[in-house]
Protein backbone atom coordinates (compact mmCIF):
# COMPACT_ATOMS: atom_id res chain seq x y z
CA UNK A 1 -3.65 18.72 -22.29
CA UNK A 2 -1.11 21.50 -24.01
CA UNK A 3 1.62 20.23 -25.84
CA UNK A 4 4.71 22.33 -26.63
CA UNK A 5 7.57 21.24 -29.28
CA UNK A 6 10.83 22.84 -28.52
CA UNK A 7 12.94 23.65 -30.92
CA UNK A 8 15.18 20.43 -30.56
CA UNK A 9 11.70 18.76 -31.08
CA UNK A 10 11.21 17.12 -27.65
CA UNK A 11 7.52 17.60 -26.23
CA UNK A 12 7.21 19.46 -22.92
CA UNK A 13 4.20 18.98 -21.33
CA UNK A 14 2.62 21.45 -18.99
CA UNK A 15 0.93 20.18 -16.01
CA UNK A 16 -2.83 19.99 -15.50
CA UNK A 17 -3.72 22.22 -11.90
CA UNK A 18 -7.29 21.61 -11.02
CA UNK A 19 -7.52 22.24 -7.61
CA UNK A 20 -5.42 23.53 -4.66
CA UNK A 21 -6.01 22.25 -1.23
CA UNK A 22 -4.47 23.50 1.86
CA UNK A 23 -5.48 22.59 5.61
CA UNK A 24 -4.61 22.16 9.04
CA UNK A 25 -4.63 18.96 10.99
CA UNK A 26 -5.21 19.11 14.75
CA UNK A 27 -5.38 17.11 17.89
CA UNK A 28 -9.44 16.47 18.25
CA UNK A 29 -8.78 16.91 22.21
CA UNK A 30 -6.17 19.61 22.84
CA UNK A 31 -6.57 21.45 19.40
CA UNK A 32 -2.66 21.50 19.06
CA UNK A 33 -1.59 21.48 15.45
CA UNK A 34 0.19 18.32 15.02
CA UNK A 35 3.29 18.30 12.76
CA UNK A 36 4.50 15.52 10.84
CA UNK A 37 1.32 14.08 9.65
CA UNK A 38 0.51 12.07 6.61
CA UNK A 39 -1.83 13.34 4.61
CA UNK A 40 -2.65 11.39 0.62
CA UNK A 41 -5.41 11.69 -1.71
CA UNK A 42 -7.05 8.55 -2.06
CA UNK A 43 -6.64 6.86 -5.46
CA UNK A 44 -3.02 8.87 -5.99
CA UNK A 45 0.09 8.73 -5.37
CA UNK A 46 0.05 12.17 -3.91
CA UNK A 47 0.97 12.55 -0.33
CA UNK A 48 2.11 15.83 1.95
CA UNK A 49 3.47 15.95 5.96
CA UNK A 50 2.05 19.30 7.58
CA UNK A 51 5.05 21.65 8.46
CA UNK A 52 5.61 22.33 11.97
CA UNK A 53 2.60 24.71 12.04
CA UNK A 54 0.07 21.40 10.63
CA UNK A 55 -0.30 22.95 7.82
CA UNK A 56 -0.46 21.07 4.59
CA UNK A 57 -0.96 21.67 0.63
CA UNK A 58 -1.74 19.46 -2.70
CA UNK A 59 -1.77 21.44 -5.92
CA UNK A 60 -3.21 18.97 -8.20
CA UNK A 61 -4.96 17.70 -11.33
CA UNK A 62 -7.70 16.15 -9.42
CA UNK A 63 -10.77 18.00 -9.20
CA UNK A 64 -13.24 18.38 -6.18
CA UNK A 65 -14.55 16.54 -4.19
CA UNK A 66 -11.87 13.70 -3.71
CA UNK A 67 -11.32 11.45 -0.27
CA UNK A 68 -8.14 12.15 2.11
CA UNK A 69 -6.46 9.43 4.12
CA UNK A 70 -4.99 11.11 7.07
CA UNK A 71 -2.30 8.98 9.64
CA UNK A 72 -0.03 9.61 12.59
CA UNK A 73 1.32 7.69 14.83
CA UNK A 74 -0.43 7.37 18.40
CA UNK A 75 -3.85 8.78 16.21
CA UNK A 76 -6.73 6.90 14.72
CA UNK A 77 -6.49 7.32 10.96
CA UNK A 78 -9.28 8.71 9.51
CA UNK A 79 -10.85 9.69 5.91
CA UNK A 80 -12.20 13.34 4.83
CA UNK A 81 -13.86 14.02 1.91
CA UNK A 82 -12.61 17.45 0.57
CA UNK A 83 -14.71 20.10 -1.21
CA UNK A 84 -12.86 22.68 -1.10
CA UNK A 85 -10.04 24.66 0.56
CA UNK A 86 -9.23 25.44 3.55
CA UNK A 87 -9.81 22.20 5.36
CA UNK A 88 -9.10 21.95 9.42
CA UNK A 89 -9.12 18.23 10.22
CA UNK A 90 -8.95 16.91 13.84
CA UNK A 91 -7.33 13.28 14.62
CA UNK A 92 -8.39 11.26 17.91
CA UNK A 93 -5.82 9.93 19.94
CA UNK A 94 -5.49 5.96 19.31
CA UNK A 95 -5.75 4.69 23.28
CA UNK A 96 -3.53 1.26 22.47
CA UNK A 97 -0.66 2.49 20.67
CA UNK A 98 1.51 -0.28 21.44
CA UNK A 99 2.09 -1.71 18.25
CA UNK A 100 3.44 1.53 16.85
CA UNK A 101 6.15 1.01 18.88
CA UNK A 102 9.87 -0.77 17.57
CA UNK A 103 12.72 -1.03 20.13
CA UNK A 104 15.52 -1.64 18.26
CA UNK A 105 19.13 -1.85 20.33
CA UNK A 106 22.65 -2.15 19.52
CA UNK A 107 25.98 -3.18 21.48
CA UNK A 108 27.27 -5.28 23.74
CA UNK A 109 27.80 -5.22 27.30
CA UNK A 110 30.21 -7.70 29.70
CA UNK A 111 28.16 -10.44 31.65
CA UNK A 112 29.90 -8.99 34.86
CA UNK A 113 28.35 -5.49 34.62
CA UNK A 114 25.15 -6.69 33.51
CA UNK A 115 24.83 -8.58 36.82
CA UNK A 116 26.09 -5.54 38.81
CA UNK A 117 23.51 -3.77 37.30
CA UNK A 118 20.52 -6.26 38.70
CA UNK A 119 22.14 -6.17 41.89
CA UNK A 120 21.94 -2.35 42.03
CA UNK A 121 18.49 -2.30 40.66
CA UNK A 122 16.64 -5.24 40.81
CA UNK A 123 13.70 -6.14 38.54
CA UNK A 124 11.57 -7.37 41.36
């Protein structure tokens, strides 16, 4: 590790770059780059979301090979053990993604439209 004294006498520390990762996560049936997926190094607290084109990018300290978690929503998540750059990763669709799901609802409505609105459409 460097370390630099200023000339007020506060150290400065320059950060350690050992590897630099970039990759592209994909949909294991379509082949679609999926955006918005969390991607962390395993051990760290370093996580990245691909962009909109699924690409994502660590530049790090650690040092080859280390272990990805990779998650999305709807997708199994799965781990990848990285050697080296670039990596193309493909996620499986999750086939009961029900518990992903949170309906969350807000407001109020008058018992007199509500009923209206079963008579119009009932449940049945």
């Amino acid at each position: 590790m460097l370390l630099v004294l200023s000339k007020t006498g506060h150290a400065q520390t320059t950060p350690l770059i050992n590897s630099t990762l970039t990759g592209t996560v994909r949909d294991a049936r379509t082949g679609e780059t999926l955006p918005g997926v969390n991607v962390g190094i395993n051990g760290t607290t370093h996580t990245a979301l691909t962009d909109n084109n699924g690409v994502f990018r660590f530049v790090t300290g650690q040092k080859f090979p280390y272990t990805l978690t990779i998650s999305f929503v709807g997708y199994k998540t799965l781990q990848v053990v990285a050697n080296g750059s670039p990596l193309e990763v493909k996620l499986d669709e999750q086939v009961n993604t029900l518990n992903n799901v949170v309906v969350v609802g807000y407001g109020t409505q008058k018992k007199a439209i509500l009923q209206a609105l079963f008579l119009l459409f009932p449940l049945n």
